[in-house]
C-alpha atoms as a PDB file:
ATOM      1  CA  UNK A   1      26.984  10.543  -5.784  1.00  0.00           C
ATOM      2  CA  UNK A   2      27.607  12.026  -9.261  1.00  0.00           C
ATOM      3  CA  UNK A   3      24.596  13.069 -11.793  1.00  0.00           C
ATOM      4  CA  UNK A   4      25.229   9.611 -13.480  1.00  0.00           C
ATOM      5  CA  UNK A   5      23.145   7.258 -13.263  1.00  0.00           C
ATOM      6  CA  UNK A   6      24.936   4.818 -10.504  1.00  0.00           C
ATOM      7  CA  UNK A   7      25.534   1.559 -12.256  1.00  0.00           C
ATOM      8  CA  UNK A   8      25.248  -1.197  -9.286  1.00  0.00           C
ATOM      9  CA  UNK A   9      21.857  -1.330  -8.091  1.00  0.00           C
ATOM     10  CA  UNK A  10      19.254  -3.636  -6.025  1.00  0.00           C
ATOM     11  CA  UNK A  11      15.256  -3.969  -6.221  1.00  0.00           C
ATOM     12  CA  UNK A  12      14.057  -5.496  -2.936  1.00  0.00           C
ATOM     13  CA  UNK A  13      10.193  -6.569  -3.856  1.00  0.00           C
ATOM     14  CA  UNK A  14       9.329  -7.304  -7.697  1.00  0.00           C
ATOM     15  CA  UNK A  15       5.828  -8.248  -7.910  1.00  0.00           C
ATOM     16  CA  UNK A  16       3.664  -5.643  -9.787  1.00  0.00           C
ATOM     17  CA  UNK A  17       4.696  -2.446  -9.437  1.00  0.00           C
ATOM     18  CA  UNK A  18       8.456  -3.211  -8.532  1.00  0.00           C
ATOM     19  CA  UNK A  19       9.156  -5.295 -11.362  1.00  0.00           C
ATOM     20  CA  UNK A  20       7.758  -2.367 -13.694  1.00  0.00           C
ATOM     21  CA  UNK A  21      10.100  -0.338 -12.218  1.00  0.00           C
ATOM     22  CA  UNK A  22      13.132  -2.642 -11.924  1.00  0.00           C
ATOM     23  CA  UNK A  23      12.459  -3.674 -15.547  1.00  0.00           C
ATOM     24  CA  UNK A  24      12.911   0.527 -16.684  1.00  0.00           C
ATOM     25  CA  UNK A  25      16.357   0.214 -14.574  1.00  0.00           C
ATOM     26  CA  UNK A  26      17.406  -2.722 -16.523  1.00  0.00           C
ATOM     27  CA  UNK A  27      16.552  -0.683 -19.951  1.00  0.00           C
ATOM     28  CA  UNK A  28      18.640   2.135 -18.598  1.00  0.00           C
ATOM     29  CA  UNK A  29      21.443  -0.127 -18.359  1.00  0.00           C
ATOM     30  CA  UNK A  30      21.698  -0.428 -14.466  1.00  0.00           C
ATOM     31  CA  UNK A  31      23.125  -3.634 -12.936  1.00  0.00           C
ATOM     32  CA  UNK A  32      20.182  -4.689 -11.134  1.00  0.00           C
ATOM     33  CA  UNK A  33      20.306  -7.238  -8.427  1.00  0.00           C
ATOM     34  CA  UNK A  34      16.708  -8.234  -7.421  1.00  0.00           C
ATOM     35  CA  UNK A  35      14.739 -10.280  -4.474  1.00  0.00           C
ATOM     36  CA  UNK A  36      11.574 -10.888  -3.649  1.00  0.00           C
ATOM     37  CA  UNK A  37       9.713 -13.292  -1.459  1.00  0.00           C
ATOM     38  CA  UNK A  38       8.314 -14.923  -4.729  1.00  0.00           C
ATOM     39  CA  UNK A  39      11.375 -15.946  -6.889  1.00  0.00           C
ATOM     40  CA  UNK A  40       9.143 -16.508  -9.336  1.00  0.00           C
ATOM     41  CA  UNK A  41       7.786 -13.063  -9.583  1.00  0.00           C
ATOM     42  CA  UNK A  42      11.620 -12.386 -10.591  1.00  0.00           C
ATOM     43  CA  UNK A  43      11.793 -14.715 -13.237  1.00  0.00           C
ATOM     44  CA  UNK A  44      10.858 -12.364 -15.972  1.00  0.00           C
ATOM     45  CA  UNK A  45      13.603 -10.240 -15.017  1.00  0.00           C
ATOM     46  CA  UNK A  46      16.204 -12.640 -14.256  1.00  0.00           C
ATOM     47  CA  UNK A  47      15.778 -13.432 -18.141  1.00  0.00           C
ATOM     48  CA  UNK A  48      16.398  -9.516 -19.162  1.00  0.00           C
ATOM     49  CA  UNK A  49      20.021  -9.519 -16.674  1.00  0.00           C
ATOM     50  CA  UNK A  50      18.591  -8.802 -13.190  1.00  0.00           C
ATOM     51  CA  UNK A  51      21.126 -10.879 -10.690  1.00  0.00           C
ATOM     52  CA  UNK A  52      18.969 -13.262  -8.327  1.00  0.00           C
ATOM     53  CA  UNK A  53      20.327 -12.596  -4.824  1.00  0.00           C
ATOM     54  CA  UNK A  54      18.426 -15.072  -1.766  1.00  0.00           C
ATOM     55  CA  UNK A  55      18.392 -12.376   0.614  1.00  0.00           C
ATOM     56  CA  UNK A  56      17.449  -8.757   0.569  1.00  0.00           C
ATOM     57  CA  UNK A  57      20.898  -8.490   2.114  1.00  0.00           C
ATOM     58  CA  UNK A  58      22.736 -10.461  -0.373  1.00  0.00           C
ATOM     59  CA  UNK A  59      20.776  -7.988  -2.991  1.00  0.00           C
ATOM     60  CA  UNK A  60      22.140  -4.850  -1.033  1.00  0.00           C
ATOM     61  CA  UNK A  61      25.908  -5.509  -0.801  1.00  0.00           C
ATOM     62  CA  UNK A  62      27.994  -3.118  -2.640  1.00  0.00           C
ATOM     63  CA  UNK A  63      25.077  -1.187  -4.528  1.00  0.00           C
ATOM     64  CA  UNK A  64      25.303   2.607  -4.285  1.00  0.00           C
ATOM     65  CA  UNK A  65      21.627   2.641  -4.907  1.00  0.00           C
ATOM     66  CA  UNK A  66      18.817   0.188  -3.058  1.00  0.00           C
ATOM     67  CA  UNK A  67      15.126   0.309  -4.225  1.00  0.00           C
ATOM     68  CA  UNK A  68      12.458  -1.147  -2.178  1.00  0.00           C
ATOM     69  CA  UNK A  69       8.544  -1.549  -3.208  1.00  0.00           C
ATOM     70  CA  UNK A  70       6.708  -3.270  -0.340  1.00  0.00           C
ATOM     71  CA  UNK A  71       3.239  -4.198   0.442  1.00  0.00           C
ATOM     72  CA  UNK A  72       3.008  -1.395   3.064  1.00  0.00           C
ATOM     73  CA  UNK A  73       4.211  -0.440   6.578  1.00  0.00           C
ATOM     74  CA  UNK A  74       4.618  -3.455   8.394  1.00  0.00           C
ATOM     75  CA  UNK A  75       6.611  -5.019   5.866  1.00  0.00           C
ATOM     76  CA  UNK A  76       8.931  -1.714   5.172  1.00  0.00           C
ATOM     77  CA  UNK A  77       9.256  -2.112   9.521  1.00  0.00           C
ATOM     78  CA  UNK A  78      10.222  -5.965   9.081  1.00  0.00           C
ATOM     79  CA  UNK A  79      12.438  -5.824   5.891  1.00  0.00           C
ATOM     80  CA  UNK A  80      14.467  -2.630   6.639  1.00  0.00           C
ATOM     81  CA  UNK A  81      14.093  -2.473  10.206  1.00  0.00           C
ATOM     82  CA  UNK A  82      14.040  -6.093  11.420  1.00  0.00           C
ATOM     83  CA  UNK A  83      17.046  -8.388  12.251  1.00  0.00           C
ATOM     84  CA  UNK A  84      19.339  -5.476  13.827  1.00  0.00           C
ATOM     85  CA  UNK A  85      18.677  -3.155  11.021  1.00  0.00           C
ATOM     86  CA  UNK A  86      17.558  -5.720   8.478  1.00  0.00           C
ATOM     87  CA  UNK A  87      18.608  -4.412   4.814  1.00  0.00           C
ATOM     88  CA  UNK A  88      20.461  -1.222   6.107  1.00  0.00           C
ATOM     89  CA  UNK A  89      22.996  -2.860   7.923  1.00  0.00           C
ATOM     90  CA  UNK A  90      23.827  -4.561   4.786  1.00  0.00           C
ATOM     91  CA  UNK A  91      23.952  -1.221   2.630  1.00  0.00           C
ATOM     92  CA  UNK A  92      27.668   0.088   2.015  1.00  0.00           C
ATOM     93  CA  UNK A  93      28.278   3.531   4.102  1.00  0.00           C
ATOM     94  CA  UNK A  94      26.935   6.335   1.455  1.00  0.00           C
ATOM     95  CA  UNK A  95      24.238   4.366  -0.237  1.00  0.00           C
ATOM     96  CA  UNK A  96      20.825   5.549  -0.957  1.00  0.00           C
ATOM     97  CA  UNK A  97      17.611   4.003  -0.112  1.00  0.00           C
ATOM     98  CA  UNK A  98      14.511   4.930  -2.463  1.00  0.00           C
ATOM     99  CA  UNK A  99      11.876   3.059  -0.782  1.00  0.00           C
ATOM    100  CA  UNK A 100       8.403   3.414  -3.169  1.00  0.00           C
ATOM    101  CA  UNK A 101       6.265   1.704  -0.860  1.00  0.00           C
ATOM    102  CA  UNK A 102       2.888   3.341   0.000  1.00  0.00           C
ATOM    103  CA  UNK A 103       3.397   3.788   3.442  1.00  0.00           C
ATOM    104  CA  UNK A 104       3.051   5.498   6.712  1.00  0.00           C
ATOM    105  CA  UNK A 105       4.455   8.907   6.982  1.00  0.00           C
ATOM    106  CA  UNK A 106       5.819   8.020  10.493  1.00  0.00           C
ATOM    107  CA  UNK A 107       7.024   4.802   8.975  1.00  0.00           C
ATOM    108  CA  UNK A 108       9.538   6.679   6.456  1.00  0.00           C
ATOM    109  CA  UNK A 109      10.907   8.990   9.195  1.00  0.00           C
ATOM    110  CA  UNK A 110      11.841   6.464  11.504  1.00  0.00           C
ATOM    111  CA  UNK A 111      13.483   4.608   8.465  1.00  0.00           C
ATOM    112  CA  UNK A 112      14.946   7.745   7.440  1.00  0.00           C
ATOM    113  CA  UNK A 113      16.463   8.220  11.273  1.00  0.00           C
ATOM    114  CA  UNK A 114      17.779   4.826  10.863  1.00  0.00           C
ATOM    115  CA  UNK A 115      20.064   5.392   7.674  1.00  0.00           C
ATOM    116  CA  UNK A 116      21.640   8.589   9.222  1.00  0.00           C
ATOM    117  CA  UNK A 117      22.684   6.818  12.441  1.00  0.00           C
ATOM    118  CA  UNK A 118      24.259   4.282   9.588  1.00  0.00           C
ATOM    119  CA  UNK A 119      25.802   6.609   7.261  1.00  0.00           C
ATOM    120  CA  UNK A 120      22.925   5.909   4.887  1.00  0.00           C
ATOM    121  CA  UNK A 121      20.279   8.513   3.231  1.00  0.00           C
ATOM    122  CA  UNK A 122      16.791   7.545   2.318  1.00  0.00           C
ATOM    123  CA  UNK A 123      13.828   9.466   0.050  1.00  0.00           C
ATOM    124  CA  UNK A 124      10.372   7.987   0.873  1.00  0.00           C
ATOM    125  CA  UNK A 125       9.499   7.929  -3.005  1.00  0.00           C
ATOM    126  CA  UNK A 126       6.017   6.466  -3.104  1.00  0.00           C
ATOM    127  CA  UNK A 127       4.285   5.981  -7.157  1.00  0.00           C
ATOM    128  CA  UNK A 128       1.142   6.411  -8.876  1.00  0.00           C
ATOM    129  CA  UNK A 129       0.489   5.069 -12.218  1.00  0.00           C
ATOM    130  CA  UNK A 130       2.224   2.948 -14.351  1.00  0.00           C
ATOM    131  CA  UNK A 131       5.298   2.924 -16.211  1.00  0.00           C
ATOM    132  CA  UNK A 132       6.700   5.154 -18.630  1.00  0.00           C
ATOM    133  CA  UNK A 133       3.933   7.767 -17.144  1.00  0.00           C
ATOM    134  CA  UNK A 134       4.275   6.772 -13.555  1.00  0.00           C
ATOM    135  CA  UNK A 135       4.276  10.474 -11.221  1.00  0.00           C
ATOM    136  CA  UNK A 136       6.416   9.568  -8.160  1.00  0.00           C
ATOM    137  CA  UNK A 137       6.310  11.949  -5.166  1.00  0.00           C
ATOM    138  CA  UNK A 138       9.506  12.556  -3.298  1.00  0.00           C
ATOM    139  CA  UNK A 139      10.441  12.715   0.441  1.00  0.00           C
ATOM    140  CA  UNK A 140      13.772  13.732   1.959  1.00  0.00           C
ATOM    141  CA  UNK A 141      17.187  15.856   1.684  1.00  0.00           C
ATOM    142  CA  UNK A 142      16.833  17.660  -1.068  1.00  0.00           C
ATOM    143  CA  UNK A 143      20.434  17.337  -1.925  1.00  0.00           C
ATOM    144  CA  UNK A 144      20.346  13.617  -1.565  1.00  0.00           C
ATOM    145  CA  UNK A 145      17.393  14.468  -4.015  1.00  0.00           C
ATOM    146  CA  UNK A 146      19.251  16.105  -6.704  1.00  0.00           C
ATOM    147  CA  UNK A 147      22.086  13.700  -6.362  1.00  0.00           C
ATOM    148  CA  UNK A 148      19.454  10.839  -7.454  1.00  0.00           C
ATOM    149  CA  UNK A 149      17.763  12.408  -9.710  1.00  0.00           C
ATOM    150  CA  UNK A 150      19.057  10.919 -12.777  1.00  0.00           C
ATOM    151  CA  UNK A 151      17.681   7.057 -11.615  1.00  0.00           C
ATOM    152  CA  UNK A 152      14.783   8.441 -10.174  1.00  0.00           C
ATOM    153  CA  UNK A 153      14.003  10.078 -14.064  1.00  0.00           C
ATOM    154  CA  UNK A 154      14.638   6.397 -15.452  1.00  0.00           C
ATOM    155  CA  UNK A 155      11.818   5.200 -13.585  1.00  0.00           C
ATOM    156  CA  UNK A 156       8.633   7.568 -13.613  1.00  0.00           C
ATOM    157  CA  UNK A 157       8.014  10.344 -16.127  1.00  0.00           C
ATOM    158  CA  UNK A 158       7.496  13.071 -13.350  1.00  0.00           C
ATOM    159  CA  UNK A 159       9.420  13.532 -10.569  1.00  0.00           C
ATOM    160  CA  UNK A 160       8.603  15.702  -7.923  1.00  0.00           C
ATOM    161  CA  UNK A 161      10.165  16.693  -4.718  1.00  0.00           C
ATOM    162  CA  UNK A 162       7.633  17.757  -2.132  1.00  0.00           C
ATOM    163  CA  UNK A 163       9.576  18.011   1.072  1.00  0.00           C
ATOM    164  CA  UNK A 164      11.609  16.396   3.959  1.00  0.00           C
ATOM    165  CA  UNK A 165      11.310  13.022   5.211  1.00  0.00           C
ATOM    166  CA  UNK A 166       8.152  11.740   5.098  1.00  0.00           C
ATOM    167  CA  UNK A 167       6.579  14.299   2.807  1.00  0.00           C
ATOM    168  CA  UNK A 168       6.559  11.936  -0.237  1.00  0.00           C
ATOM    169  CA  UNK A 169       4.046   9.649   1.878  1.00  0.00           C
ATOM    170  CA  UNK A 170       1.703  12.349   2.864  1.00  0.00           C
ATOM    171  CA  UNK A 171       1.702  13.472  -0.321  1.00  0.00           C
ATOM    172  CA  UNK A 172       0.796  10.058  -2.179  1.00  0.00           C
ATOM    173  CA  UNK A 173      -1.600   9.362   1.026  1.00  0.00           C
ATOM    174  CA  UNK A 174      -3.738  12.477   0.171  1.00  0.00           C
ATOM    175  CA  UNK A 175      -3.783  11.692  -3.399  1.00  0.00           C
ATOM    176  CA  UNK A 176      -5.331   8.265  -3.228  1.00  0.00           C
ATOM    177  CA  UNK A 177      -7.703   9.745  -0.161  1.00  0.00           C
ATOM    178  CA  UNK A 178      -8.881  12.023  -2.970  1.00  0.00           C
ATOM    179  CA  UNK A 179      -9.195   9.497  -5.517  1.00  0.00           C
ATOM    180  CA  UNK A 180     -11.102   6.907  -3.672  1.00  0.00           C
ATOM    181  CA  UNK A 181     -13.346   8.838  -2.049  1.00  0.00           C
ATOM    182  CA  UNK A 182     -14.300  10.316  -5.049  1.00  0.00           C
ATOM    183  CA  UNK A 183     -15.047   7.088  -6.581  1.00  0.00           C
ATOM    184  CA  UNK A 184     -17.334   6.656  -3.748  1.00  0.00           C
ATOM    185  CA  UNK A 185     -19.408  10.074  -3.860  1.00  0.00           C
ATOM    186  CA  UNK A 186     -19.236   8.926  -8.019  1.00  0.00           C
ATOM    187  CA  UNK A 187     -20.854   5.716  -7.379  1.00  0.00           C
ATOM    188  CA  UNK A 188     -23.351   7.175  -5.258  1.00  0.00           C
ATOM    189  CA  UNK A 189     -24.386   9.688  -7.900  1.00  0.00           C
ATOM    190  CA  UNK A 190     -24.786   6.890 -10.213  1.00  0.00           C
ATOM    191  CA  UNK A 191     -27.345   4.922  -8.261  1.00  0.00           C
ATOM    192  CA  UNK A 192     -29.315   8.166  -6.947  1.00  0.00           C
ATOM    193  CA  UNK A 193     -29.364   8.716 -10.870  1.00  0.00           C
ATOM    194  CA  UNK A 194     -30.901   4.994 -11.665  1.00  0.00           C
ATOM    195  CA  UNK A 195     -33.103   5.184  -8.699  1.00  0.00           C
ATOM    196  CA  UNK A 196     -34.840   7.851 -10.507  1.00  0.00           C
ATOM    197  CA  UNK A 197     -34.959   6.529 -14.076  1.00  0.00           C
ATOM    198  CA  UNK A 198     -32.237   7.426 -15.732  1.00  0.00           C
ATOM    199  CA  UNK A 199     -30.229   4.637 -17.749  1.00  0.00           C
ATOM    200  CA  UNK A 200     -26.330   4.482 -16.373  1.00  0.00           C
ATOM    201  CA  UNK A 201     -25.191   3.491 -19.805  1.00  0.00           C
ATOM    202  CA  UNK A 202     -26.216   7.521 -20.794  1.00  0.00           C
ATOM    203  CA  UNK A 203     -25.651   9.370 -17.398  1.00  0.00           C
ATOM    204  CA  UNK A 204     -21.727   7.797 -18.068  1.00  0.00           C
ATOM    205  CA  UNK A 205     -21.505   9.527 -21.591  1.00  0.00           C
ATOM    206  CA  UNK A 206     -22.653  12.780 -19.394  1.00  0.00           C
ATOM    207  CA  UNK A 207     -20.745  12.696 -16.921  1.00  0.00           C
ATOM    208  CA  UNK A 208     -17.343  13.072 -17.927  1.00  0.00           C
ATOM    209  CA  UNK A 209     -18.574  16.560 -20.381  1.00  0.00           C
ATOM    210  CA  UNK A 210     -20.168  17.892 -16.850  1.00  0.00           C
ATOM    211  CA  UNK A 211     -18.929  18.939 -13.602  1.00  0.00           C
ATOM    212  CA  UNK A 212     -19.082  15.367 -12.178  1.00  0.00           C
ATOM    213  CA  UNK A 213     -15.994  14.166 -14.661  1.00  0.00           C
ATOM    214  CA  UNK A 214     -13.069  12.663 -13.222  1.00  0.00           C
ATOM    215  CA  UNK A 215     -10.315   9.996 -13.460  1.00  0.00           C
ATOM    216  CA  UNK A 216     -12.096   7.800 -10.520  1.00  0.00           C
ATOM    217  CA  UNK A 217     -15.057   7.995 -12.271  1.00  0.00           C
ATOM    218  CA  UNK A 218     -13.582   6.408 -15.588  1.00  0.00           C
ATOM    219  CA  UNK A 219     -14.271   3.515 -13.115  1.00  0.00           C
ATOM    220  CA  UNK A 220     -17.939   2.894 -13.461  1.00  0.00           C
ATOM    221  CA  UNK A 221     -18.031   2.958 -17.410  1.00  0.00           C
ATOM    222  CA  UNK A 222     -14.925   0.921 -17.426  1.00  0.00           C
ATOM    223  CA  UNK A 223     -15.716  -1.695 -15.093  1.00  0.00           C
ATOM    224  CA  UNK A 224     -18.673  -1.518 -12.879  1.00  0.00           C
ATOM    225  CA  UNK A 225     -21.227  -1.050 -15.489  1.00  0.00           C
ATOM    226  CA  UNK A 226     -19.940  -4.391 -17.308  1.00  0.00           C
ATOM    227  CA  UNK A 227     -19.607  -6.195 -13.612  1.00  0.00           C
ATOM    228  CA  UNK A 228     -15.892  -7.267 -14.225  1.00  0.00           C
ATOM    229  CA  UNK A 229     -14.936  -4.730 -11.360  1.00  0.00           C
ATOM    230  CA  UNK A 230     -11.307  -5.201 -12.884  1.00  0.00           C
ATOM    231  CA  UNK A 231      -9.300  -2.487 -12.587  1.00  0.00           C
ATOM    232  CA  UNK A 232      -5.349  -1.918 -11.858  1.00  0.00           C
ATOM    233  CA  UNK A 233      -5.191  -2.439  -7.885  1.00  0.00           C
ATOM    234  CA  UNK A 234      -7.051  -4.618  -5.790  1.00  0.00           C
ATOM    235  CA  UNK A 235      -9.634  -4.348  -3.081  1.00  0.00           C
ATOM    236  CA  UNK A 236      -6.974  -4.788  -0.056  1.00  0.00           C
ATOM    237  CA  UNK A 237      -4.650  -2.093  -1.479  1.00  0.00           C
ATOM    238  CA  UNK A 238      -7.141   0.472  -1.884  1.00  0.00           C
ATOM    239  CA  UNK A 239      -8.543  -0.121   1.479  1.00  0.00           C
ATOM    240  CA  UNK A 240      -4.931   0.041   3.116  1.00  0.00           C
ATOM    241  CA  UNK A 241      -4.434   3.251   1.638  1.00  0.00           C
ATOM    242  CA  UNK A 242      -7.686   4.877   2.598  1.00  0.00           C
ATOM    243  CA  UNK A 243      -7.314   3.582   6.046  1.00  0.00           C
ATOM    244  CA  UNK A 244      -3.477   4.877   6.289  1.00  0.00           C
ATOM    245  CA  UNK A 245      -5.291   8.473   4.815  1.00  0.00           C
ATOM    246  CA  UNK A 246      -7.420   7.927   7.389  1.00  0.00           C
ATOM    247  CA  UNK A 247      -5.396   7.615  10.344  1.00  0.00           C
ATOM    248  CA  UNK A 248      -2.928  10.372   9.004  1.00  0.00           C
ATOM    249  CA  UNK A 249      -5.470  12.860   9.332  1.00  0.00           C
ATOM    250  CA  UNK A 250      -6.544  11.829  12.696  1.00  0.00           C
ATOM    251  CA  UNK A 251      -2.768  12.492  13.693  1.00  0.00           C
ATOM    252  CA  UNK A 252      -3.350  16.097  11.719  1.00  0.00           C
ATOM    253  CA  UNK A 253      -6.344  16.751  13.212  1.00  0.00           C
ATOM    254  CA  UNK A 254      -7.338  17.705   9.239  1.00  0.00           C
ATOM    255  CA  UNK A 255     -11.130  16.889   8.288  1.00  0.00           C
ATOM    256  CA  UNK A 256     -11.520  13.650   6.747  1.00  0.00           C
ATOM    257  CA  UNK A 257     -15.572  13.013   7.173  1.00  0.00           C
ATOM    258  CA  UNK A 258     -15.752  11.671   3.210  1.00  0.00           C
ATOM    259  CA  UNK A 259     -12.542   9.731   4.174  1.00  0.00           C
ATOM    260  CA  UNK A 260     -14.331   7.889   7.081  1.00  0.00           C
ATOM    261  CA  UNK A 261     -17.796   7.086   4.918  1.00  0.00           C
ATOM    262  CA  UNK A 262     -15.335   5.398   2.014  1.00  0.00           C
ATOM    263  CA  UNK A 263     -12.963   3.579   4.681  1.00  0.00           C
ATOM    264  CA  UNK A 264     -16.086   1.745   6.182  1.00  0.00           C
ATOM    265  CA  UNK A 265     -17.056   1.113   2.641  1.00  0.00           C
ATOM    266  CA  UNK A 266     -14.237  -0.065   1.252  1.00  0.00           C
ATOM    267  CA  UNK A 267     -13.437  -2.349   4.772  1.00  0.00           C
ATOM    268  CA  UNK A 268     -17.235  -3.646   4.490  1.00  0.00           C
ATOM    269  CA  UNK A 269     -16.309  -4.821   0.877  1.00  0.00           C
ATOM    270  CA  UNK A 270     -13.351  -6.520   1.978  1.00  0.00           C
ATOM    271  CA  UNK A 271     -15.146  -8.172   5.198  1.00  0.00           C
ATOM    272  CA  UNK A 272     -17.576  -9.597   2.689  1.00  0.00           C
ATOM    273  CA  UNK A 273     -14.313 -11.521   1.086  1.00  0.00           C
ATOM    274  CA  UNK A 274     -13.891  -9.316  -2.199  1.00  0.00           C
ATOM    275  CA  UNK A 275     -10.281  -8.834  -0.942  1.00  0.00           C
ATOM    276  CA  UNK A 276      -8.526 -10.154  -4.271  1.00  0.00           C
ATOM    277  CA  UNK A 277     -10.828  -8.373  -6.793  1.00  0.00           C
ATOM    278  CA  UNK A 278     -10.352  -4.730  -8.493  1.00  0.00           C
ATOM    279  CA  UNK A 279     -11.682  -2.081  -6.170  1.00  0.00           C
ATOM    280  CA  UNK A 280     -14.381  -1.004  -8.207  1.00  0.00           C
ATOM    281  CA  UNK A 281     -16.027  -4.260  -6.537  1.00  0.00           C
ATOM    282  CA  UNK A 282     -16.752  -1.822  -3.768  1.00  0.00           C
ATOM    283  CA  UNK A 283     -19.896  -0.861  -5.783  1.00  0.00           C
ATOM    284  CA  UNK A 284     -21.885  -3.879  -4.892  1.00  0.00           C
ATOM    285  CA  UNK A 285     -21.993  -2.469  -1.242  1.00  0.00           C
ATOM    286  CA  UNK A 286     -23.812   0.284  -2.471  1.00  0.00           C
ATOM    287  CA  UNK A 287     -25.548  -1.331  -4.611  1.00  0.00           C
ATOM    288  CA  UNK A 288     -26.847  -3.203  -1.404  1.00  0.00           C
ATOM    289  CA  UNK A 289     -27.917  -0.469   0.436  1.00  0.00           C
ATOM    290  CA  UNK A 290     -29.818   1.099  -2.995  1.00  0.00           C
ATOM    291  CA  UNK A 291     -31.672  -2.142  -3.700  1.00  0.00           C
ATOM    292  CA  UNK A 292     -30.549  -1.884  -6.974  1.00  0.00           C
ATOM    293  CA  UNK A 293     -27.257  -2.592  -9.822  1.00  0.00           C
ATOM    294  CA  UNK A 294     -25.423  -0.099 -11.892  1.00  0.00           C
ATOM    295  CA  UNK A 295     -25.298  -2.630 -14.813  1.00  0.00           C
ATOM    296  CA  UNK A 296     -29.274  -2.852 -14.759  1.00  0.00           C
ATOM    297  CA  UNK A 297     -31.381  -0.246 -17.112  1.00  0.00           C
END
């Protein structure tokens, strides 16, 4: 592939983050074929140019480029893998999969195996953020890399490459591990603060002027002190990543102690049917065990 930015492309999964990032495609000038489960979640882009295609392998035909955006591992396995090679055996031979999923490290290499027996090459690109400032982390050849670059710029503001096949995932993996735990450790700071008489409302003006600021903890001022718990991912997507952390540092053998505290937290949440709501819900477990709320003074 040349340093232009390849013209026929497909976007396999457009509900929140994949339509963001199909709709920057479409303002680059890219003709974007799209499916999803949901053609409704397409709709929107359907009326900015995006092709409707039934099948992810309808979507796939002829496009030197195929994105994919997925709920996480299983489905990657089922839509890429499945049906004697799913999607890659309809990619043309030479076509690039960038597959943004947050997803199992082990996941993306066996994918990646699979498009070099077929001619194909892959980069496990997972995201974080949103649109025009989304960071995406970058797994693969690094000369399929450079050769991609260009629609990989039109898509997320920085762009790094961090390794070979799989190294994109481990990457994004440890990032949200740090995040979420921290929001944990952040959230128990709060309460041990309330439990001994000091308003919320002032201890979050403090904190983020004092060694306990951070982006996680933008969190509890934002959301958890009000009791919306909204915030820009859900309950079940935080807790998949955490637990995929999780189980990638078993593999490692790395410490993850912090890790396991916040993945029985953030599963507890979920088992008490908070699934759907922002992940700052988590809170109210804690909240439990303290005998107490955050949004109380």
């Amino acid at each position: 592939m040349s340093a232009v930015l390849p013209n026929k492309q497909a976007f396999i999964g457009v509900g929140t983050m994949g339509s963001l990032m199909a709709g920057c495609l479409l303002d680059a000038g890219v003709d974007l074929a799209v499916h999803d489960i949901r053609r409704q979640a397409a709709e929107p882009l359907l009326d900015r140019g995006a092709h409707w295609s039934d099948s992810a392998e309808q979507a796939v035909a002829d496009c030197q480029v195929v994105w994919t955006s997925l709920p996480g591992p299983t489905q990657v396995e089922s839509v890429l893998l499945g049906n004697e090679a799913g999607v890659l055996s309809a990619m043309p031979d030479g076509a690039a999969l960038v597959d943004t999923t947050t997803n199992d490290p082990d996941v993306a290499r066996r994918v990646s195996a699979a498009c070099v027996e077929r001619g194909l090459t892959m980069l496990d690109a997972p995201v974080s953020g949103r649109p025009p400032t989304m960071t995406m982390m970058v797994g693969g050849d690094a000369a399929v890399f450079e050769s991609v670059r260009t629609t990989l710029d039109s898509v997320a503001a920085q762009v790094f490459y961090v390794g070979p096949a799989g190294a994109g995932c481990v990457a994004k993996l440890a990032t949200q591990y740090m995040g979420y735990t921290n929001l944990i450790a952040a959230i128990e700071g709060m309460l041990m603060a309330r439990m001994g008489g000091v308003n919320p409302a002032v201890l979050a003006e403090i904190v983020p002027v004092s060694a306990g600021a951070s982006r996680a903890f933008n969190a509890i001022p934002n959301s958890i002190l009000h009791r919306s718990f909204a915030a820009g991912g859900t309950l079940d997507i935080v807790a998949k990543d955490v637990a995929l952390a999780c189980a990638m540092a078993e593999r490692l053998e790395a410490p993850a102690g912090t890790g396991s505290v916040a993945d029985a937290l953030y599963k507890q949440a979920q088992a008490e049917g908070w699934g759907d709501e922002g992940y700052p819900i988590v809170a109210r477990v804690l909240e439990a065990l303290a005998g107490v709320e955050l949004g109380q003074t």
